[in-house]
PDB file of N, CA and C in Angstrom:
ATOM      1  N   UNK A   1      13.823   6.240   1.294  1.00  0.00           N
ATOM      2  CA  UNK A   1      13.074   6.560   2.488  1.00  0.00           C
ATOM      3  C   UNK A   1      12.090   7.676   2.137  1.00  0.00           C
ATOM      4  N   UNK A   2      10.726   7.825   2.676  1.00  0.00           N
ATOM      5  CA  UNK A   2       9.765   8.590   2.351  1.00  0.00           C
ATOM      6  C   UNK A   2       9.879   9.783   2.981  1.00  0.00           C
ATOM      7  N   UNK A   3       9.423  11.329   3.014  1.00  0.00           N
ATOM      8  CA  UNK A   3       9.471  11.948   3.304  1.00  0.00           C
ATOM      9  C   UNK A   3       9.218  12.154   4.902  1.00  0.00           C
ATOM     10  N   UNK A   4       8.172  11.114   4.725  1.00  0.00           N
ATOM     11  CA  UNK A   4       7.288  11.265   6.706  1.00  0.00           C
ATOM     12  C   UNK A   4       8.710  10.490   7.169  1.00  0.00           C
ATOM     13  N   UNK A   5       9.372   9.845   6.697  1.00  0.00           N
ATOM     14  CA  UNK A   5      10.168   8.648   7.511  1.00  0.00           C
ATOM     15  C   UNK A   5      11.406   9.534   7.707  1.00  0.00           C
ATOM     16  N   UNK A   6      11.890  10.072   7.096  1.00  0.00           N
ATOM     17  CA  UNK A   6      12.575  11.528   6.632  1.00  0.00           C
ATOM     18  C   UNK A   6      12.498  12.102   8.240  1.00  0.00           C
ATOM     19  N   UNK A   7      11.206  12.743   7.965  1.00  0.00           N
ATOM     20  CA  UNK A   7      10.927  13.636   8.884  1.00  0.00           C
ATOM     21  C   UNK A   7      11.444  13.151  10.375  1.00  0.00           C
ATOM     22  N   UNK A   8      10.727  12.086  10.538  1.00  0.00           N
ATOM     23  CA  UNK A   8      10.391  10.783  11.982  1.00  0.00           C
ATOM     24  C   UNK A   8      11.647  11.529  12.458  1.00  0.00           C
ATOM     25  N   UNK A   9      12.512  10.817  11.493  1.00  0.00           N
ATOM     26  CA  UNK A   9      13.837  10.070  11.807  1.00  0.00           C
ATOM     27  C   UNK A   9      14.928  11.764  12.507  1.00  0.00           C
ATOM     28  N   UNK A  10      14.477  12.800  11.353  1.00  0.00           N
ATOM     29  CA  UNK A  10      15.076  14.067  12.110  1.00  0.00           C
ATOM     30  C   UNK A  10      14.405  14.283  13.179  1.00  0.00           C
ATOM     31  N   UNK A  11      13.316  14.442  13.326  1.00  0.00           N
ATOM     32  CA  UNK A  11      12.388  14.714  14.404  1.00  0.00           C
ATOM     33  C   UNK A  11      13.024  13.923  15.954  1.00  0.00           C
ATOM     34  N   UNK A  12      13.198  12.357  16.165  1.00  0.00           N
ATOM     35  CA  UNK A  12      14.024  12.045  16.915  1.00  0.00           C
ATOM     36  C   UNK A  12      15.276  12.701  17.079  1.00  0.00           C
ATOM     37  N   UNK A  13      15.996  12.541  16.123  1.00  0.00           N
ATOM     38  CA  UNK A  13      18.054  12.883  16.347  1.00  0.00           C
ATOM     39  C   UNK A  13      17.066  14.307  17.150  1.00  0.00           C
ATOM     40  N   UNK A  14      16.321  15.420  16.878  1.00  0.00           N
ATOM     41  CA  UNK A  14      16.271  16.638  17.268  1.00  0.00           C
ATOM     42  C   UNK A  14      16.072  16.933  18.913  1.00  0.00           C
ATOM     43  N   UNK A  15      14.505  15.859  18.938  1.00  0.00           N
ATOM     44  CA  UNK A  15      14.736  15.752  19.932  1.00  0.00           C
ATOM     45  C   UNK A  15      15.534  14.974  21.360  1.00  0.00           C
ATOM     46  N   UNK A  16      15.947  14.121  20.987  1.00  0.00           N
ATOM     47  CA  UNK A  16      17.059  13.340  21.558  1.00  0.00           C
ATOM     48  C   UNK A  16      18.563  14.286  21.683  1.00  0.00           C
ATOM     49  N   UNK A  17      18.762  14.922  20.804  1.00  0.00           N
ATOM     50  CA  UNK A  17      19.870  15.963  20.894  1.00  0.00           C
ATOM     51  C   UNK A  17      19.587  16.869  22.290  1.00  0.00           C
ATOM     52  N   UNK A  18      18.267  17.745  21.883  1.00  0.00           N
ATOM     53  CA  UNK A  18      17.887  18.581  22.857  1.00  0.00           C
ATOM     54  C   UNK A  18      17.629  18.071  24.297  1.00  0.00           C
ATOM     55  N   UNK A  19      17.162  17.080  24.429  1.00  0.00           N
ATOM     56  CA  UNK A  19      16.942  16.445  25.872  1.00  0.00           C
ATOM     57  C   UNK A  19      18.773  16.378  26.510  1.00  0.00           C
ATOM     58  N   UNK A  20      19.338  15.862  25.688  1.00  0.00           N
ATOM     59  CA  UNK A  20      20.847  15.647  26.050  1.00  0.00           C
ATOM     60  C   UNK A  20      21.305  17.116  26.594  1.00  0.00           C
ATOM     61  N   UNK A  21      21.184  18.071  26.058  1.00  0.00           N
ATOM     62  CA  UNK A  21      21.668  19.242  26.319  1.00  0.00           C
ATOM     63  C   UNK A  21      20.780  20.014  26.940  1.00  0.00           C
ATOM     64  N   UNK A  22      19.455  19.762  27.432  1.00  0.00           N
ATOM     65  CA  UNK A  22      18.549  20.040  28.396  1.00  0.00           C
ATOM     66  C   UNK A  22      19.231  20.100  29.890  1.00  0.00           C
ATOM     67  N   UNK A  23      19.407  21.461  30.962  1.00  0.00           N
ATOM     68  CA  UNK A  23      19.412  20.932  32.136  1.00  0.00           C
ATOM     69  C   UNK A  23      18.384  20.604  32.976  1.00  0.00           C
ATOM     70  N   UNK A  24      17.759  19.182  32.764  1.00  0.00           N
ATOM     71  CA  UNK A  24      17.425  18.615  33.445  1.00  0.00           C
ATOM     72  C   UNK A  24      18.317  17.050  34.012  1.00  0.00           C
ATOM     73  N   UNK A  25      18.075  16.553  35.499  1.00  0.00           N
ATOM     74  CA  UNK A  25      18.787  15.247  36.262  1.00  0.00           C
ATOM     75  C   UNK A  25      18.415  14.177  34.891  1.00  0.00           C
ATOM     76  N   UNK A  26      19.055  13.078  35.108  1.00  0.00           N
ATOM     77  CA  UNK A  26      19.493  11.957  34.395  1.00  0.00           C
ATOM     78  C   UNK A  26      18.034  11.308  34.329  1.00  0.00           C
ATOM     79  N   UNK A  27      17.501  10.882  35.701  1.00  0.00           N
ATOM     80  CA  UNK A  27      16.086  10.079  35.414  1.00  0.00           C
ATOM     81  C   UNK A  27      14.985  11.556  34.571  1.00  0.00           C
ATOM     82  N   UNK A  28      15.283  12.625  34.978  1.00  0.00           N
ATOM     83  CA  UNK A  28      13.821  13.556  34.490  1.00  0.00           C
ATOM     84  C   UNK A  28      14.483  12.783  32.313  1.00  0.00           C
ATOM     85  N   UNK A  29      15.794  13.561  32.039  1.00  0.00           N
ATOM     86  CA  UNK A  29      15.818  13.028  30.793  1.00  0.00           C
ATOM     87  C   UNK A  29      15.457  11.538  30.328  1.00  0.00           C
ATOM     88  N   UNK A  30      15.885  10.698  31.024  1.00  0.00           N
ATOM     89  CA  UNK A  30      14.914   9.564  30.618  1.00  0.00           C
ATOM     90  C   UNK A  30      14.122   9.251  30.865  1.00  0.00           C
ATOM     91  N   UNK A  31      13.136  10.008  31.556  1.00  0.00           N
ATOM     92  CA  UNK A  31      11.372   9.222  31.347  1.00  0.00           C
ATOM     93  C   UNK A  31      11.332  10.538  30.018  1.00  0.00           C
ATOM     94  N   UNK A  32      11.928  11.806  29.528  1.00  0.00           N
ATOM     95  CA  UNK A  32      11.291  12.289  28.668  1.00  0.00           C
ATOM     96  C   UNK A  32      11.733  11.898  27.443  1.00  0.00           C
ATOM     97  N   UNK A  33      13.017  10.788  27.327  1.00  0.00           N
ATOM     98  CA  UNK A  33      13.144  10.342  25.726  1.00  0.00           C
ATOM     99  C   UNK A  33      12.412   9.254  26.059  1.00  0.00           C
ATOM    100  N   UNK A  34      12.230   8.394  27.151  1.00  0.00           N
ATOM    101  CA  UNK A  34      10.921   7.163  27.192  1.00  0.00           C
ATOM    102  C   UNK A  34       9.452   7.808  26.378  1.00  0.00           C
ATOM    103  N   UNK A  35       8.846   8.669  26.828  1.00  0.00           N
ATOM    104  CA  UNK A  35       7.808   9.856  26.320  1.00  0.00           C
ATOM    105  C   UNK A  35       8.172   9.990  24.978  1.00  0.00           C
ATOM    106  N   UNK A  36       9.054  10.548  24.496  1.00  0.00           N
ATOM    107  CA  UNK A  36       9.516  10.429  22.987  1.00  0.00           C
ATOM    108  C   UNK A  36       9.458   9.706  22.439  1.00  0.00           C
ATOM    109  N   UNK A  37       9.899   8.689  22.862  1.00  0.00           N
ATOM    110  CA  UNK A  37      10.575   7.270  21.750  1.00  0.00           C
ATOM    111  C   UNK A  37       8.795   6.898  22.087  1.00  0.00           C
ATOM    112  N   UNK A  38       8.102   6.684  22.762  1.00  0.00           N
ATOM    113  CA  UNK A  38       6.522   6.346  22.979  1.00  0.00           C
ATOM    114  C   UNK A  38       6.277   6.746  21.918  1.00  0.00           C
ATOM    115  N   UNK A  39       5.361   8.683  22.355  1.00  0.00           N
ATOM    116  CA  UNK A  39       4.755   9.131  21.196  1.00  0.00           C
ATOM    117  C   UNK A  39       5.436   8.767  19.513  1.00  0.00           C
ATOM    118  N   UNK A  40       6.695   8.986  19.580  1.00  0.00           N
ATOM    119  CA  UNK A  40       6.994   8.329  17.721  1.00  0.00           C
ATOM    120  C   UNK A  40       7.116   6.758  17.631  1.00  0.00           C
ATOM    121  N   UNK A  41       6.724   6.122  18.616  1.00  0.00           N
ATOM    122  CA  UNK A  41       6.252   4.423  18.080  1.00  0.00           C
ATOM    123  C   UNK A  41       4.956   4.499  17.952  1.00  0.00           C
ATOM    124  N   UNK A  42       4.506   5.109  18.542  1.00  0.00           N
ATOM    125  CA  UNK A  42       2.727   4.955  18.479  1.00  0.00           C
ATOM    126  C   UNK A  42       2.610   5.633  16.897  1.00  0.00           C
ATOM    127  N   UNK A  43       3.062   7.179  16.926  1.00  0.00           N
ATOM    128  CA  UNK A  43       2.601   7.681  15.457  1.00  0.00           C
ATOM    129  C   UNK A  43       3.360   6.402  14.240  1.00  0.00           C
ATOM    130  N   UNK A  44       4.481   5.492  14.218  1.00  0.00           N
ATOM    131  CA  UNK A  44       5.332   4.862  13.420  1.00  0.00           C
ATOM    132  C   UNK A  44       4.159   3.956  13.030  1.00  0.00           C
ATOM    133  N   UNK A  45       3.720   3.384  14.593  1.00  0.00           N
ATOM    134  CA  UNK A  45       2.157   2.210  14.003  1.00  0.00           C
ATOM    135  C   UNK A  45       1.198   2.996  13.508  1.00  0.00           C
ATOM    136  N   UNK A  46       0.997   4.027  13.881  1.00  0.00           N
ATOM    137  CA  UNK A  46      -0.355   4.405  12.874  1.00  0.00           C
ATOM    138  C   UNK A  46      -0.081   4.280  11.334  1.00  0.00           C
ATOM    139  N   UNK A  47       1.142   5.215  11.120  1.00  0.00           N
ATOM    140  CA  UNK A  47       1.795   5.032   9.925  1.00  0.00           C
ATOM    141  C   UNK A  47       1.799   3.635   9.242  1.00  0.00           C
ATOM    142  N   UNK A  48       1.992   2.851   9.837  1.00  0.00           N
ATOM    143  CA  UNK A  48       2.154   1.421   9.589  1.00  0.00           C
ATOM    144  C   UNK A  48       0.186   0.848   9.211  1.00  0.00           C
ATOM    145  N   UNK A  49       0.048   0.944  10.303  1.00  0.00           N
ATOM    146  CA  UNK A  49      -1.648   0.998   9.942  1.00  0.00           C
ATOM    147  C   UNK A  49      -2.238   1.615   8.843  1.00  0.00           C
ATOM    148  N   UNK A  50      -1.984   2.807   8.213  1.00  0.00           N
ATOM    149  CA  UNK A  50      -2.383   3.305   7.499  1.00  0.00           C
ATOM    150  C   UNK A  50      -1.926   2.742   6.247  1.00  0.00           C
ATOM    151  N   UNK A  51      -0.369   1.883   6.309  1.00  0.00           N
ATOM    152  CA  UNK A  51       0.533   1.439   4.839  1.00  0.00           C
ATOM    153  C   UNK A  51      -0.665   0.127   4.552  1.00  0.00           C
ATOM    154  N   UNK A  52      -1.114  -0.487   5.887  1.00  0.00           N
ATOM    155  CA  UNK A  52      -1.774  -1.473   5.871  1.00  0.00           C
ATOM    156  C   UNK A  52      -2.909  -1.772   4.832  1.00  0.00           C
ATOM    157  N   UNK A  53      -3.885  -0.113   5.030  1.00  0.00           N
ATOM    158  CA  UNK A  53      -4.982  -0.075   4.517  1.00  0.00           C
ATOM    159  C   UNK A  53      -4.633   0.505   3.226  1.00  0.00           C
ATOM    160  N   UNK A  54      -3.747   1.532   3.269  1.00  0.00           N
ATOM    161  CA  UNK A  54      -3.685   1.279   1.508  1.00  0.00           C
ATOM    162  C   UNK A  54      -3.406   0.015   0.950  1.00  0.00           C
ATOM    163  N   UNK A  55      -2.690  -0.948   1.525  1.00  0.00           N
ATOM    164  CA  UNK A  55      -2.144  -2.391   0.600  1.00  0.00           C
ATOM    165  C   UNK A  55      -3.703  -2.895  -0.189  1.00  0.00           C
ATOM    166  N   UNK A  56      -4.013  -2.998   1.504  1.00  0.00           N
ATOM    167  CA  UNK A  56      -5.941  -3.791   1.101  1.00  0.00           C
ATOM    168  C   UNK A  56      -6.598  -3.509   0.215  1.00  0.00           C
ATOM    169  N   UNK A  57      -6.340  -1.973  -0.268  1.00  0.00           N
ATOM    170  CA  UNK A  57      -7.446  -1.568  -0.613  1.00  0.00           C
ATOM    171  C   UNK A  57      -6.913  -1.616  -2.397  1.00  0.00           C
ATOM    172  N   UNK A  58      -5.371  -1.259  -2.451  1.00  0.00           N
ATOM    173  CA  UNK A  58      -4.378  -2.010  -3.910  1.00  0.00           C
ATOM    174  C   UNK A  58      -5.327  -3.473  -4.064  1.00  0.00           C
ATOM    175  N   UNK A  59      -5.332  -4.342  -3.661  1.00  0.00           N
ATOM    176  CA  UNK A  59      -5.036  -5.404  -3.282  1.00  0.00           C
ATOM    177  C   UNK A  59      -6.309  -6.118  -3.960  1.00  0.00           C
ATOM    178  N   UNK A  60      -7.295  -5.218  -3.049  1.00  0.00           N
ATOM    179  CA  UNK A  60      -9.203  -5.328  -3.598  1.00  0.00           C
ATOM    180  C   UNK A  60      -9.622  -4.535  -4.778  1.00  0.00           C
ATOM    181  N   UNK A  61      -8.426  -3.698  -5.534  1.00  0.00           N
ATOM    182  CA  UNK A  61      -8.803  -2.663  -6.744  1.00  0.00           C
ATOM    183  C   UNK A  61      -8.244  -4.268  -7.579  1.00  0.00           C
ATOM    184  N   UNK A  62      -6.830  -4.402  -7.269  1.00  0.00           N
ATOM    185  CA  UNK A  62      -6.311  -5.312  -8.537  1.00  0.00           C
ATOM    186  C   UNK A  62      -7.418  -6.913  -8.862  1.00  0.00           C
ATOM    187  N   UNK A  63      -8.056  -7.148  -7.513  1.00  0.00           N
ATOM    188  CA  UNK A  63      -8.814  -8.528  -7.464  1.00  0.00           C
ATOM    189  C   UNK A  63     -10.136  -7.950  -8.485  1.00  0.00           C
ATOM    190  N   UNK A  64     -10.682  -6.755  -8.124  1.00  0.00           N
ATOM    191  CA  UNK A  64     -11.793  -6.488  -9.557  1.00  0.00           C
ATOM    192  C   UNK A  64     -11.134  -6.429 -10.380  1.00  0.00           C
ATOM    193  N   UNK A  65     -10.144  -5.797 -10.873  1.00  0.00           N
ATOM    194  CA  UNK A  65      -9.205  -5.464 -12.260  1.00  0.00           C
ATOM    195  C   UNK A  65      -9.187  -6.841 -13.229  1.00  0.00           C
ATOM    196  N   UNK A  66      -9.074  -7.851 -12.236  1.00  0.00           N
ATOM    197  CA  UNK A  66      -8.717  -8.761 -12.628  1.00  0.00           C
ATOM    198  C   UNK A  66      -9.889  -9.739 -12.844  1.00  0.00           C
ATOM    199  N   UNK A  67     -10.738  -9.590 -11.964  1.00  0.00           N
ATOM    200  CA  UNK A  67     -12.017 -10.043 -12.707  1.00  0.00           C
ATOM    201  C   UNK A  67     -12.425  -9.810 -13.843  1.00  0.00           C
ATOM    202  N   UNK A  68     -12.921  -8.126 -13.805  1.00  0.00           N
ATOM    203  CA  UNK A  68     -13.581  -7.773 -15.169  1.00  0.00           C
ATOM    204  C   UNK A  68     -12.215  -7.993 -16.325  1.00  0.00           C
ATOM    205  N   UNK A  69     -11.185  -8.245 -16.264  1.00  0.00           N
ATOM    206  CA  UNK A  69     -10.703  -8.163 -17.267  1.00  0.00           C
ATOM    207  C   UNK A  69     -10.899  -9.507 -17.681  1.00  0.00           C
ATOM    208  N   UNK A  70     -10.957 -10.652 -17.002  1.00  0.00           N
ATOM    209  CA  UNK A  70     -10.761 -12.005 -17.072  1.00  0.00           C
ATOM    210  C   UNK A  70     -12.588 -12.116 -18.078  1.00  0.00           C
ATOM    211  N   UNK A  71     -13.655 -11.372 -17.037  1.00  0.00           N
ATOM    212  CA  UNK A  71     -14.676 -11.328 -17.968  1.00  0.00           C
ATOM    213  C   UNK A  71     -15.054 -10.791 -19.605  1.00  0.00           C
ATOM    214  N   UNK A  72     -14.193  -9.646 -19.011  1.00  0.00           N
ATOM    215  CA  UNK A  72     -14.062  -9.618 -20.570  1.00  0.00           C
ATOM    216  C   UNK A  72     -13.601  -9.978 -21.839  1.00  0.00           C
ATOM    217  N   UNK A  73     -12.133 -11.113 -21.258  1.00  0.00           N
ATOM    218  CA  UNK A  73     -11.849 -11.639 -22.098  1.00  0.00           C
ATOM    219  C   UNK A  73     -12.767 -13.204 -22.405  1.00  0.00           C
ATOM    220  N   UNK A  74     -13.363 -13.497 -21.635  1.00  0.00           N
ATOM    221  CA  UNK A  74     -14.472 -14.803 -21.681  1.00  0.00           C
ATOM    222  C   UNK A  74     -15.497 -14.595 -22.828  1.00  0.00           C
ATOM    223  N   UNK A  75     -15.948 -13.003 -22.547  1.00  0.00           N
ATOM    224  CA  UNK A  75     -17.027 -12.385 -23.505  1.00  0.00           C
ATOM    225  C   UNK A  75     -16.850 -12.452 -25.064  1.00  0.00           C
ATOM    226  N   UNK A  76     -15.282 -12.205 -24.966  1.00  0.00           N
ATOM    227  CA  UNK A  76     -14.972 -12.022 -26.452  1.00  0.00           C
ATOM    228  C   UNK A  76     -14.285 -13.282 -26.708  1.00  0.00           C
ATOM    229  N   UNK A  77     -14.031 -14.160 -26.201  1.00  0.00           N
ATOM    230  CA  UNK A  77     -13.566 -15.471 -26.677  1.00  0.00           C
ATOM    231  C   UNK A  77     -14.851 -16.204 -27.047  1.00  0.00           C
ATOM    232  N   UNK A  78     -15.923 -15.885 -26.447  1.00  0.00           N
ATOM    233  CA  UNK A  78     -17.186 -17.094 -26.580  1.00  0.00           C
ATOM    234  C   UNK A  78     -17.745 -15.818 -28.176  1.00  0.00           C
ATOM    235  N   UNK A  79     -17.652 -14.698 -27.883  1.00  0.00           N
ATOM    236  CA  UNK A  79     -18.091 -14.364 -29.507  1.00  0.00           C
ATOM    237  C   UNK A  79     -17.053 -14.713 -30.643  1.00  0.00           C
ATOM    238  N   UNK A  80     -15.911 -14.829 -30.256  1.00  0.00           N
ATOM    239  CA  UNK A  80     -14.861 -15.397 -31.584  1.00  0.00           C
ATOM    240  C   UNK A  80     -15.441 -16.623 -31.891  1.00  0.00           C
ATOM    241  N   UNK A  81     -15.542 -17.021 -30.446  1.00  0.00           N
ATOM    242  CA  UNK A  81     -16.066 -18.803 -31.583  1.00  0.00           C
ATOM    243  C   UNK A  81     -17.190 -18.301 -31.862  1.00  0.00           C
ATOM    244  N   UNK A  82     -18.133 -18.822 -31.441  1.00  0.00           N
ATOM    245  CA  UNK A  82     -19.760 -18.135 -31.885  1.00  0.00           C
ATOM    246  C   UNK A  82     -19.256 -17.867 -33.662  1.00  0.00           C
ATOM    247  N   UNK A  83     -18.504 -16.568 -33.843  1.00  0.00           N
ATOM    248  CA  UNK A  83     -18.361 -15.894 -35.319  1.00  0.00           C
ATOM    249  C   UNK A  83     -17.337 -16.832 -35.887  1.00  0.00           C
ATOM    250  N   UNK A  84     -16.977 -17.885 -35.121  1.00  0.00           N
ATOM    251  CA  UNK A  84     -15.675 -18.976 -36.302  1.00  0.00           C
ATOM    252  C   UNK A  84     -16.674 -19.790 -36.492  1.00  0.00           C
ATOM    253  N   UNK A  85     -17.019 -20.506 -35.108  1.00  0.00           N
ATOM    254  CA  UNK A  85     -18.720 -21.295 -35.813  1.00  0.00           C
ATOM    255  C   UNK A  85     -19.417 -21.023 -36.552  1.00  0.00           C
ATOM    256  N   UNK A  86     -20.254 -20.019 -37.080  1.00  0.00           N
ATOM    257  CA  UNK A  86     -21.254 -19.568 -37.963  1.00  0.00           C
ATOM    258  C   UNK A  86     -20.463 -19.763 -39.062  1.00  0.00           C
ATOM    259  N   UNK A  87     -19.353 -18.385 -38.936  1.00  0.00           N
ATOM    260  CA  UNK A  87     -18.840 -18.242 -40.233  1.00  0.00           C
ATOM    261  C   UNK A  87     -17.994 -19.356 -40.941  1.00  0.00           C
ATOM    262  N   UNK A  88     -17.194 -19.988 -39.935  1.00  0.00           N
ATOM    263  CA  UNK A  88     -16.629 -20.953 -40.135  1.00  0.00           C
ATOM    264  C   UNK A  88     -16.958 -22.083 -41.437  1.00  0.00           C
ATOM    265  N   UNK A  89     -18.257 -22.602 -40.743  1.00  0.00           N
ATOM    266  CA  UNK A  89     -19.257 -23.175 -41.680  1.00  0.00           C
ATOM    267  C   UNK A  89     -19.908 -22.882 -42.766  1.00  0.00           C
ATOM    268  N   UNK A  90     -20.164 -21.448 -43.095  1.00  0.00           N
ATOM    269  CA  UNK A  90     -20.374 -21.188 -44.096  1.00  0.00           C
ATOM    270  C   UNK A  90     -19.109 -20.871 -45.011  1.00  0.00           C
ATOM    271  N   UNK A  91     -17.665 -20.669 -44.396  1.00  0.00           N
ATOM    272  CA  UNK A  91     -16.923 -20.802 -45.741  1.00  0.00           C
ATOM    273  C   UNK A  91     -16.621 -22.238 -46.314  1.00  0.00           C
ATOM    274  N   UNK A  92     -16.747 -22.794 -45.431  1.00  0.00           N
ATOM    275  CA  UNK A  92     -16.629 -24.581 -45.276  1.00  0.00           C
ATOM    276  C   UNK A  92     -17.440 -24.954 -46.538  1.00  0.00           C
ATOM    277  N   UNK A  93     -18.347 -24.506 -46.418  1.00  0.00           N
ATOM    278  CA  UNK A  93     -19.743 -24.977 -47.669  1.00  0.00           C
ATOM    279  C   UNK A  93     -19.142 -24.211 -48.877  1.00  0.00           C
ATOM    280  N   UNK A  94     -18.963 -22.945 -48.714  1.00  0.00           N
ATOM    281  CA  UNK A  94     -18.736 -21.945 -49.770  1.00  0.00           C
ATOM    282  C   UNK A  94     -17.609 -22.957 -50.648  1.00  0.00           C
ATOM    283  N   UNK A  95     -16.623 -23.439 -49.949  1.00  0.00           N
ATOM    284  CA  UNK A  95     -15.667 -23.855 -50.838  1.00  0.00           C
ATOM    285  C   UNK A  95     -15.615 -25.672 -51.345  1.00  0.00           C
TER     286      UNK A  95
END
């Protein structure tokens, strides 16, 4: 578990503890862990949103990675032959 998730997760038990032992009536404590449990689903999706856009952005680094590497190996396969062709032929003759 990550540190923020860490956190979340004490951050609830803390406040959920404290509301319990809050004197306030039964409905005031539950619209304020309703309010709670809200604000940390909303921050959980941002969090989530944010895991989102790092994936994409992994995702669109590895799709170039993988291009230029794929190009570069095209580059140097068409000069191996190229240099087996030329040379090829001239040891061909040589011998």
């Amino acid at each position: 578990m990550t540190k923020s998730g860490i956190f979340l997760l004490a951050a609830t038990a803390g406040a959920v503890i404290a509301l319990l032992y809050a004197p306030a009536s039964g409905e005031e404590t539950r619209e304020q862990i309703s309010k709670k449990s809200q604000d940390l689903l909303d921050e959980l999706n941002d969090k989530i949103d944010e895991g989102k856009q790092v994936l994409a952005d992994l995702k669109r680094r590895a799709v170039l990675v993988k291009t230029r590497v794929g190009e570069a190996l095209r580059e140097e396969l068409e000069e191996q032959t190229k240099d087996f062709k030329t040379n090829g032929k001239k040891r061909m003759a040589e011998e």
